[in-house]
PDB file of N, CA and C in Angstrom:
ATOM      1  N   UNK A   1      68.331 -32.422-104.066  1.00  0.00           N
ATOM      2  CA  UNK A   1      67.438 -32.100-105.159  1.00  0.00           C
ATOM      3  C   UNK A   1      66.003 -32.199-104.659  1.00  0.00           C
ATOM      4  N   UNK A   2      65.515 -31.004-104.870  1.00  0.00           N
ATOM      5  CA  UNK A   2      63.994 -31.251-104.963  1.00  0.00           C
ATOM      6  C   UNK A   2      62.870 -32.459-105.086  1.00  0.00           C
ATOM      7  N   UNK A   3      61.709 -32.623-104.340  1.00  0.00           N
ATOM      8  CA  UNK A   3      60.647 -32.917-105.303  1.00  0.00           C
ATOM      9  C   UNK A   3      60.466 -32.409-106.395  1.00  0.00           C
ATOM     10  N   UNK A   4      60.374 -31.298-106.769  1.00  0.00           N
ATOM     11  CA  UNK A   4      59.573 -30.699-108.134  1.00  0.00           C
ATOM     12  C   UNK A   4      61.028 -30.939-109.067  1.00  0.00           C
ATOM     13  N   UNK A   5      62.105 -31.117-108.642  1.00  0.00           N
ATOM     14  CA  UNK A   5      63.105 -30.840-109.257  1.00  0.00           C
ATOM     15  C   UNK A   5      63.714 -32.380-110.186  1.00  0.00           C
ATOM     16  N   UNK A   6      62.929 -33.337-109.536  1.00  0.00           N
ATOM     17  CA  UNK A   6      63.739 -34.315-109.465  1.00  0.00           C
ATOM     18  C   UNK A   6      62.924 -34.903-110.717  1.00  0.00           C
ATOM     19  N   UNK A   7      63.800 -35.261-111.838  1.00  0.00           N
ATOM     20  CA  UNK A   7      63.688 -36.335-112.868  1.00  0.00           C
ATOM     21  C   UNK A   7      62.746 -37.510-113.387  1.00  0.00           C
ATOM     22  N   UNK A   8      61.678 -37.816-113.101  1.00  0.00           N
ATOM     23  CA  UNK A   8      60.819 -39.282-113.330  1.00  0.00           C
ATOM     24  C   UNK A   8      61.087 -39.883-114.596  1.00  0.00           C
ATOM     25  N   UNK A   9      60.656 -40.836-114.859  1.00  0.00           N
ATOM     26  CA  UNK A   9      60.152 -41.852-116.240  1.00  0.00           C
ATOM     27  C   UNK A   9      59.288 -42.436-115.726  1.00  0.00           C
ATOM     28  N   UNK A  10      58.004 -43.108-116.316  1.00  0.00           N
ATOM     29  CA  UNK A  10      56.957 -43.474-116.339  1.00  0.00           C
ATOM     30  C   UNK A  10      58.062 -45.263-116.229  1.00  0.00           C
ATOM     31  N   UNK A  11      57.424 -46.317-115.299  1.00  0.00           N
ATOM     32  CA  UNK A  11      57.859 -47.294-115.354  1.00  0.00           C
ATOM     33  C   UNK A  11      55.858 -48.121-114.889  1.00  0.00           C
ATOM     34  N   UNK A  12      56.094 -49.048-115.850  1.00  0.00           N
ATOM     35  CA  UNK A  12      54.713 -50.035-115.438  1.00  0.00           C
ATOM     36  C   UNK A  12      55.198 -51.396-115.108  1.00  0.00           C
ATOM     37  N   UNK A  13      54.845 -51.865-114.568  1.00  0.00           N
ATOM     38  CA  UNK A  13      54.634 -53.579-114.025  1.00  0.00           C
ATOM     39  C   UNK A  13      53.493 -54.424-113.968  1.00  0.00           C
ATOM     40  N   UNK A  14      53.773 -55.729-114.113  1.00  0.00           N
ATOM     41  CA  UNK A  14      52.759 -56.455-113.888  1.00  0.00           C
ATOM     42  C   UNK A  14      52.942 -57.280-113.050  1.00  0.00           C
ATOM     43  N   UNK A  15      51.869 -56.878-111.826  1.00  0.00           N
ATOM     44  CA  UNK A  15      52.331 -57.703-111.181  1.00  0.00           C
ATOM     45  C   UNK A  15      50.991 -58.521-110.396  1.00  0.00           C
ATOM     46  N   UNK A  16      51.372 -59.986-109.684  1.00  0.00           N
ATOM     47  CA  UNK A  16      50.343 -61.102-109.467  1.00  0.00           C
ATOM     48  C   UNK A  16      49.266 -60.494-108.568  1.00  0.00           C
ATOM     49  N   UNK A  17      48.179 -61.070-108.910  1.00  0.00           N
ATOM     50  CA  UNK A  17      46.856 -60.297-108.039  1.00  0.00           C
ATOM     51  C   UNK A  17      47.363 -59.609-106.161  1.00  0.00           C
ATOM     52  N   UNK A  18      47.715 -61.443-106.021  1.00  0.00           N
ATOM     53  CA  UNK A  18      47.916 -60.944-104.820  1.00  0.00           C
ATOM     54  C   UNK A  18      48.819 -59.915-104.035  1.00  0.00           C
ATOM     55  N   UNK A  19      49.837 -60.004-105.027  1.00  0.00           N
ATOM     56  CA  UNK A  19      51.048 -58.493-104.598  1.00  0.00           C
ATOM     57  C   UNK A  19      50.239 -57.409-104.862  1.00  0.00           C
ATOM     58  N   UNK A  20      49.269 -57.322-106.093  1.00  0.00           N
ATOM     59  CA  UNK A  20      48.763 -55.819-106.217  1.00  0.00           C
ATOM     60  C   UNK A  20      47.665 -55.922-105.071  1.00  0.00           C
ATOM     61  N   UNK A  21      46.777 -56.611-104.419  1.00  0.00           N
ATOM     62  CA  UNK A  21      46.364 -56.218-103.435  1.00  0.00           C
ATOM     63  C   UNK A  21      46.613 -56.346-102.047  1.00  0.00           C
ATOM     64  N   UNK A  22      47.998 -57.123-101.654  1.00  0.00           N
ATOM     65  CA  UNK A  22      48.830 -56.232-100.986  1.00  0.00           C
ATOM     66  C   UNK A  22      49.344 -55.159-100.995  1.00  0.00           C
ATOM     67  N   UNK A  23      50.111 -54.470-101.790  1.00  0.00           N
ATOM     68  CA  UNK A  23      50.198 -53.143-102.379  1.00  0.00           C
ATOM     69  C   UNK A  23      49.000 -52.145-101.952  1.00  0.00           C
ATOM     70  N   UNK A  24      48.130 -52.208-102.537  1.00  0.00           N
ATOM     71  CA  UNK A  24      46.753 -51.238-102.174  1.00  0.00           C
ATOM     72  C   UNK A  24      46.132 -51.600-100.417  1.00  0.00           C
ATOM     73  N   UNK A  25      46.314 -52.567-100.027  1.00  0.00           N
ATOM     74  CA  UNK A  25      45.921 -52.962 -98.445  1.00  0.00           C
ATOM     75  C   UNK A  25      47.018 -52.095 -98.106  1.00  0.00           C
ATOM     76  N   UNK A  26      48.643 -51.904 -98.026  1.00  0.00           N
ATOM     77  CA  UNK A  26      49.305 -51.438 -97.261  1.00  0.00           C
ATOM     78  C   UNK A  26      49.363 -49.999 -97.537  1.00  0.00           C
ATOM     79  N   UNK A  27      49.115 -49.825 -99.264  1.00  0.00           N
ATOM     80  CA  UNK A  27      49.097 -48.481 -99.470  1.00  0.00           C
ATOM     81  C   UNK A  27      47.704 -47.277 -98.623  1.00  0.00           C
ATOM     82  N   UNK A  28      46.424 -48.140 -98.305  1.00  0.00           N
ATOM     83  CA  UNK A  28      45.608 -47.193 -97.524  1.00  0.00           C
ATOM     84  C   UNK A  28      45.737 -47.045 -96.282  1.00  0.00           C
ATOM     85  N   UNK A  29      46.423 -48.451 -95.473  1.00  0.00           N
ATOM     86  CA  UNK A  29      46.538 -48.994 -94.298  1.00  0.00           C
ATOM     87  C   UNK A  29      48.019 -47.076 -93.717  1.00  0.00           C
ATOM     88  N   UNK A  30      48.582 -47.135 -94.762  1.00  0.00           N
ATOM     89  CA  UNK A  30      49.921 -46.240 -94.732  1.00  0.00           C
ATOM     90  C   UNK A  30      49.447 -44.741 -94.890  1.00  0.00           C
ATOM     91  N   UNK A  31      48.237 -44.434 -95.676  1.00  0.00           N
ATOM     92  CA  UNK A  31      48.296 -43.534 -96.034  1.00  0.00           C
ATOM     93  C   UNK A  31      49.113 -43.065 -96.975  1.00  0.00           C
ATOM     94  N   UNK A  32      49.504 -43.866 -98.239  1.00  0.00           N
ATOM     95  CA  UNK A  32      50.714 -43.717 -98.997  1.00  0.00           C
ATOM     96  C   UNK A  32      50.357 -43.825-100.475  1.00  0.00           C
ATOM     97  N   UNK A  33      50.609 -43.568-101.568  1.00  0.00           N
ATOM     98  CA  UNK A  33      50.460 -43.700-102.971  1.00  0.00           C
ATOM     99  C   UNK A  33      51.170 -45.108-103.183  1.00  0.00           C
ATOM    100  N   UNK A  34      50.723 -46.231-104.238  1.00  0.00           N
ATOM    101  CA  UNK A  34      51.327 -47.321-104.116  1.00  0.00           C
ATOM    102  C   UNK A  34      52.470 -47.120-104.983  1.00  0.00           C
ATOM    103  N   UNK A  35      52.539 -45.996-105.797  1.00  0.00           N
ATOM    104  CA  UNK A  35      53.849 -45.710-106.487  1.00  0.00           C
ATOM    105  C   UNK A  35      55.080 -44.969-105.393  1.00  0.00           C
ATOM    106  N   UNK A  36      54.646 -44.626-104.126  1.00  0.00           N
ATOM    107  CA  UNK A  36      55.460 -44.393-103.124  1.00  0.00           C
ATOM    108  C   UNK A  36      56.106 -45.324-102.685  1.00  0.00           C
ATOM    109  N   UNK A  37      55.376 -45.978-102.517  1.00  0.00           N
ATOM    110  CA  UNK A  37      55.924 -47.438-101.642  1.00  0.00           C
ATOM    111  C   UNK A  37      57.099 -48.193-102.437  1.00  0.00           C
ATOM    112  N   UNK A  38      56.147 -48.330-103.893  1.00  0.00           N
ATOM    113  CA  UNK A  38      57.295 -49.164-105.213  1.00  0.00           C
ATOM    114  C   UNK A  38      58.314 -47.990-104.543  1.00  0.00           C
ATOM    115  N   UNK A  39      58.406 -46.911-105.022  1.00  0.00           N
ATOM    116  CA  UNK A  39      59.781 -46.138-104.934  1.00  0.00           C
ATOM    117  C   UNK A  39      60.491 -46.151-103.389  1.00  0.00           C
ATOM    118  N   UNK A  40      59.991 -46.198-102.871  1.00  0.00           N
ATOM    119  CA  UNK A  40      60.814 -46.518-101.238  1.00  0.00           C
ATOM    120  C   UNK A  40      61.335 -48.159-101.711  1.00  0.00           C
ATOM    121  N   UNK A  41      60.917 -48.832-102.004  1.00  0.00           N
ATOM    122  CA  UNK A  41      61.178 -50.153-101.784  1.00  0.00           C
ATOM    123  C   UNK A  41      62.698 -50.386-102.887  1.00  0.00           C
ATOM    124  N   UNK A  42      62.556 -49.904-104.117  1.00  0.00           N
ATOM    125  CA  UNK A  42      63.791 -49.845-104.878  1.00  0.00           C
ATOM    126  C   UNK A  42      64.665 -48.907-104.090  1.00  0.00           C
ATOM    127  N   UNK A  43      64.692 -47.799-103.817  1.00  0.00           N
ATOM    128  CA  UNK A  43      65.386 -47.404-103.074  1.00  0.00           C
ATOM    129  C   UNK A  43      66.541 -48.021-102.108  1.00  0.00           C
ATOM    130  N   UNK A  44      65.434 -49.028-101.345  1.00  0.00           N
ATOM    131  CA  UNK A  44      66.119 -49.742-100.318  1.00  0.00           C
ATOM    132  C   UNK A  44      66.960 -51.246-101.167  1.00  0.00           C
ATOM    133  N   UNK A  45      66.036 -51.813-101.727  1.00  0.00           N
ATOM    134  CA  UNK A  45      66.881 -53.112-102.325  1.00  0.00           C
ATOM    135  C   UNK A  45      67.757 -53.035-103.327  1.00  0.00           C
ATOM    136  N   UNK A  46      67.766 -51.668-104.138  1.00  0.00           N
ATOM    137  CA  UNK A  46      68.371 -51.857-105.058  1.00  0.00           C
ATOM    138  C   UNK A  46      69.980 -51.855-104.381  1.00  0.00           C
ATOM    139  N   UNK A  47      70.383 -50.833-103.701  1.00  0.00           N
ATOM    140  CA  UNK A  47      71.517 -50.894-103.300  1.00  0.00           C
ATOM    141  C   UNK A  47      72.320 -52.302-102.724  1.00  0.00           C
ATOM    142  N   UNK A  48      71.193 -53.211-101.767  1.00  0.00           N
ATOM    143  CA  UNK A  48      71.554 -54.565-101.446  1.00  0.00           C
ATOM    144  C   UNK A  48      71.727 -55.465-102.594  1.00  0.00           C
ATOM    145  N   UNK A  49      71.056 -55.491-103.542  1.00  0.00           N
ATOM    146  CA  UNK A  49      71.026 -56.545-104.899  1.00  0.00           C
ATOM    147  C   UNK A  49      72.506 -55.699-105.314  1.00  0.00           C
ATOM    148  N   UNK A  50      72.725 -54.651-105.941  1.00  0.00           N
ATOM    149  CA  UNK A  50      73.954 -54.189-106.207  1.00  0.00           C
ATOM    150  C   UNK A  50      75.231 -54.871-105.320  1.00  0.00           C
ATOM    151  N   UNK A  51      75.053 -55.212-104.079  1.00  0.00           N
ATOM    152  CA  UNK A  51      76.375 -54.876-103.060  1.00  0.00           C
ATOM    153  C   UNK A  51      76.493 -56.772-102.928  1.00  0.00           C
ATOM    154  N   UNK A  52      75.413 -57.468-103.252  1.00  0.00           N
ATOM    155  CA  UNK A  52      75.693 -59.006-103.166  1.00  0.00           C
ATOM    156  C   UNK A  52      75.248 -59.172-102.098  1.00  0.00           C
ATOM    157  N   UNK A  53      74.429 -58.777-101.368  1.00  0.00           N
ATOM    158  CA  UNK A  53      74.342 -59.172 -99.657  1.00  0.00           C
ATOM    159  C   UNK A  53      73.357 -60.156-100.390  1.00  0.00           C
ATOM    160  N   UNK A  54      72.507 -59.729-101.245  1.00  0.00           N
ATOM    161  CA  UNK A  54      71.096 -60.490-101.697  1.00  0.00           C
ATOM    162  C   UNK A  54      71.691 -62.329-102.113  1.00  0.00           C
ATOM    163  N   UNK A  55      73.046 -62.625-102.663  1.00  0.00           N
ATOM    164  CA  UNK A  55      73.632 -63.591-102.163  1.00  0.00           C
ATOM    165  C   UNK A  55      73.801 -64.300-101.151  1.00  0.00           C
ATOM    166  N   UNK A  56      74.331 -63.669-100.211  1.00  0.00           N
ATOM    167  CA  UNK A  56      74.416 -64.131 -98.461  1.00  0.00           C
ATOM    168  C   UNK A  56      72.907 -64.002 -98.193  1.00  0.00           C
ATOM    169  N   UNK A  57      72.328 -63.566 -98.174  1.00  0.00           N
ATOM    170  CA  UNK A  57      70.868 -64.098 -97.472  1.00  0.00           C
ATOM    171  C   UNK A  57      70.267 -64.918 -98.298  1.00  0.00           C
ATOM    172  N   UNK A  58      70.371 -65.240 -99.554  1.00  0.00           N
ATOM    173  CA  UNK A  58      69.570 -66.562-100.153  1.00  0.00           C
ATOM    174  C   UNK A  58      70.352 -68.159 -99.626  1.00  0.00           C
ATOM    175  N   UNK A  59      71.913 -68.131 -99.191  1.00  0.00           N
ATOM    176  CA  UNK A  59      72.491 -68.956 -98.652  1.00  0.00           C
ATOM    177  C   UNK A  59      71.882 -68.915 -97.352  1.00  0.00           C
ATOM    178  N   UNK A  60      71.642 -68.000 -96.832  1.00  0.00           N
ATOM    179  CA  UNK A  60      71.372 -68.590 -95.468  1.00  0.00           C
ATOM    180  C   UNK A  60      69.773 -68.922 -95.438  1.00  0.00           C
ATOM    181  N   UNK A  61      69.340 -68.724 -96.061  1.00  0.00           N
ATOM    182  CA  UNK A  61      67.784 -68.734 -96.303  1.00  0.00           C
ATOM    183  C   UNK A  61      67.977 -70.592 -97.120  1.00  0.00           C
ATOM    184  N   UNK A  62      68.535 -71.067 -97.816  1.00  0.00           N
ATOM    185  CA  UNK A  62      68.988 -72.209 -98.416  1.00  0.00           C
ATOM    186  C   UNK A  62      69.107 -73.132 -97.107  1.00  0.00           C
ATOM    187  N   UNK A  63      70.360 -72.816 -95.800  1.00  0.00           N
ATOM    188  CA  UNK A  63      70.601 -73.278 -94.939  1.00  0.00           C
ATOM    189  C   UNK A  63      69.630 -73.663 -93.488  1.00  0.00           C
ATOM    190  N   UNK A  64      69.253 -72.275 -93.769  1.00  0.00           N
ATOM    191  CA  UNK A  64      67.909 -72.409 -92.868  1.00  0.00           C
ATOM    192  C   UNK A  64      66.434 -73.683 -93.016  1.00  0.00           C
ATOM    193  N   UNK A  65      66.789 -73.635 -94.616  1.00  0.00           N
ATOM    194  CA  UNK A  65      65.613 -74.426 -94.874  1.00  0.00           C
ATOM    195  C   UNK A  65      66.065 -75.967 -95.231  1.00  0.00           C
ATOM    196  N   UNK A  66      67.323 -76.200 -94.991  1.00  0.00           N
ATOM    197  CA  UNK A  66      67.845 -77.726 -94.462  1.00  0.00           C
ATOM    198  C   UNK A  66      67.995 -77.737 -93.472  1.00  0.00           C
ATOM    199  N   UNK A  67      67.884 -77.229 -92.225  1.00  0.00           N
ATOM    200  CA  UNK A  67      67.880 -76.897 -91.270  1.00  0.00           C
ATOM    201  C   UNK A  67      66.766 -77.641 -90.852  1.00  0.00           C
ATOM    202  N   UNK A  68      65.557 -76.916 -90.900  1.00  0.00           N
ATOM    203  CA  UNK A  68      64.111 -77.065 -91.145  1.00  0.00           C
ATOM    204  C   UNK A  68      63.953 -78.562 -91.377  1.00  0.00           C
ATOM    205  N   UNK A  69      64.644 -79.011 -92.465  1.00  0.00           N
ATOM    206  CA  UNK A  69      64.142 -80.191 -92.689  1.00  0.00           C
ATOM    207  C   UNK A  69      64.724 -81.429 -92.095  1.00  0.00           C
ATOM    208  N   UNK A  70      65.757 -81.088 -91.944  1.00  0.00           N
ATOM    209  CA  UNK A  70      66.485 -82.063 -91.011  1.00  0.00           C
ATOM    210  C   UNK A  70      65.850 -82.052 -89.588  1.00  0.00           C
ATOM    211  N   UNK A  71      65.213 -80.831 -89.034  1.00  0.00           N
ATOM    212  CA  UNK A  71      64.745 -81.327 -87.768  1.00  0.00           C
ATOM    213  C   UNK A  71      63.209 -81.643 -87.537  1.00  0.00           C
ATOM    214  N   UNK A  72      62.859 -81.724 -88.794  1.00  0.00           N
ATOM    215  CA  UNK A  72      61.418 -82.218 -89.348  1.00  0.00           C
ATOM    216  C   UNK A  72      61.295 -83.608 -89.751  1.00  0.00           C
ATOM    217  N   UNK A  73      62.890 -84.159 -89.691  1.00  0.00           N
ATOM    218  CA  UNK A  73      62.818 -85.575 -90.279  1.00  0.00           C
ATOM    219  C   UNK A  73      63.021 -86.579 -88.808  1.00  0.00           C
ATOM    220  N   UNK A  74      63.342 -85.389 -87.746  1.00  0.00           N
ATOM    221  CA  UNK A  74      63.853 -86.115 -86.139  1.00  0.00           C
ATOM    222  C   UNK A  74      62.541 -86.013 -85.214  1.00  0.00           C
ATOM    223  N   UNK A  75      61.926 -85.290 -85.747  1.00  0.00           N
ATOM    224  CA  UNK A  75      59.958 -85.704 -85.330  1.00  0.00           C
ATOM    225  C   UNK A  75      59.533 -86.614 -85.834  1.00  0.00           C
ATOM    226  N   UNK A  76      59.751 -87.149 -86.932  1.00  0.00           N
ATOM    227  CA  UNK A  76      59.327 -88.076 -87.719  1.00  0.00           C
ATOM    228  C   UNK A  76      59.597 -89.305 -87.148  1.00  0.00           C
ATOM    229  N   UNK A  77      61.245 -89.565 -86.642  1.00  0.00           N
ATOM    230  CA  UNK A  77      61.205 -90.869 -86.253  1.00  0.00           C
ATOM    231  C   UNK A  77      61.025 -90.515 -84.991  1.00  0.00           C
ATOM    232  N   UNK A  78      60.803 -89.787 -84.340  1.00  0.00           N
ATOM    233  CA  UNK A  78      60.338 -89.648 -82.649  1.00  0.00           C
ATOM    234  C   UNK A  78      58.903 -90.213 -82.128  1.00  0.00           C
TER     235      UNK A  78
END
């Protein structure tokens, strides 16, 4: 399907200062519309949040960060 062909709805967000001027830093840095980027970015995560991977990486992201702390507690008594 087309660009011209293809379907929109108007979607708005609010979102925290600093994401929107990340957003606009990467959007000029890219040469890109920041409504491009939003749409590349659902694109890509939505399918992972759908499929559960977004599960397995918050566990390992969980693990990682006892990880972290456990070898932050072996400096401590060092």
């Amino acid at each position: 399907m087309g660009k011209s062909a293809m379907k929109t709805t108007r979607l708005e967000l609010k979102l925290p200062e600093e994401l929107r001027d990340h957003l606009r830093l990467v959007s000029q840095k890219c040469d890109l519309k920041p409504e491009q980027i939003a749409l590349q970015a659902l694109r890509y995560y939505l399918p992972i949040l759908e499929s559960g991977l977004h599960q397995e990486l918050a566990s390992w992201d969980r693990l990682s960060d006892e990880a972290l702390v456990n070898f932050e507690k072996t400096l401590e008594t060092d």
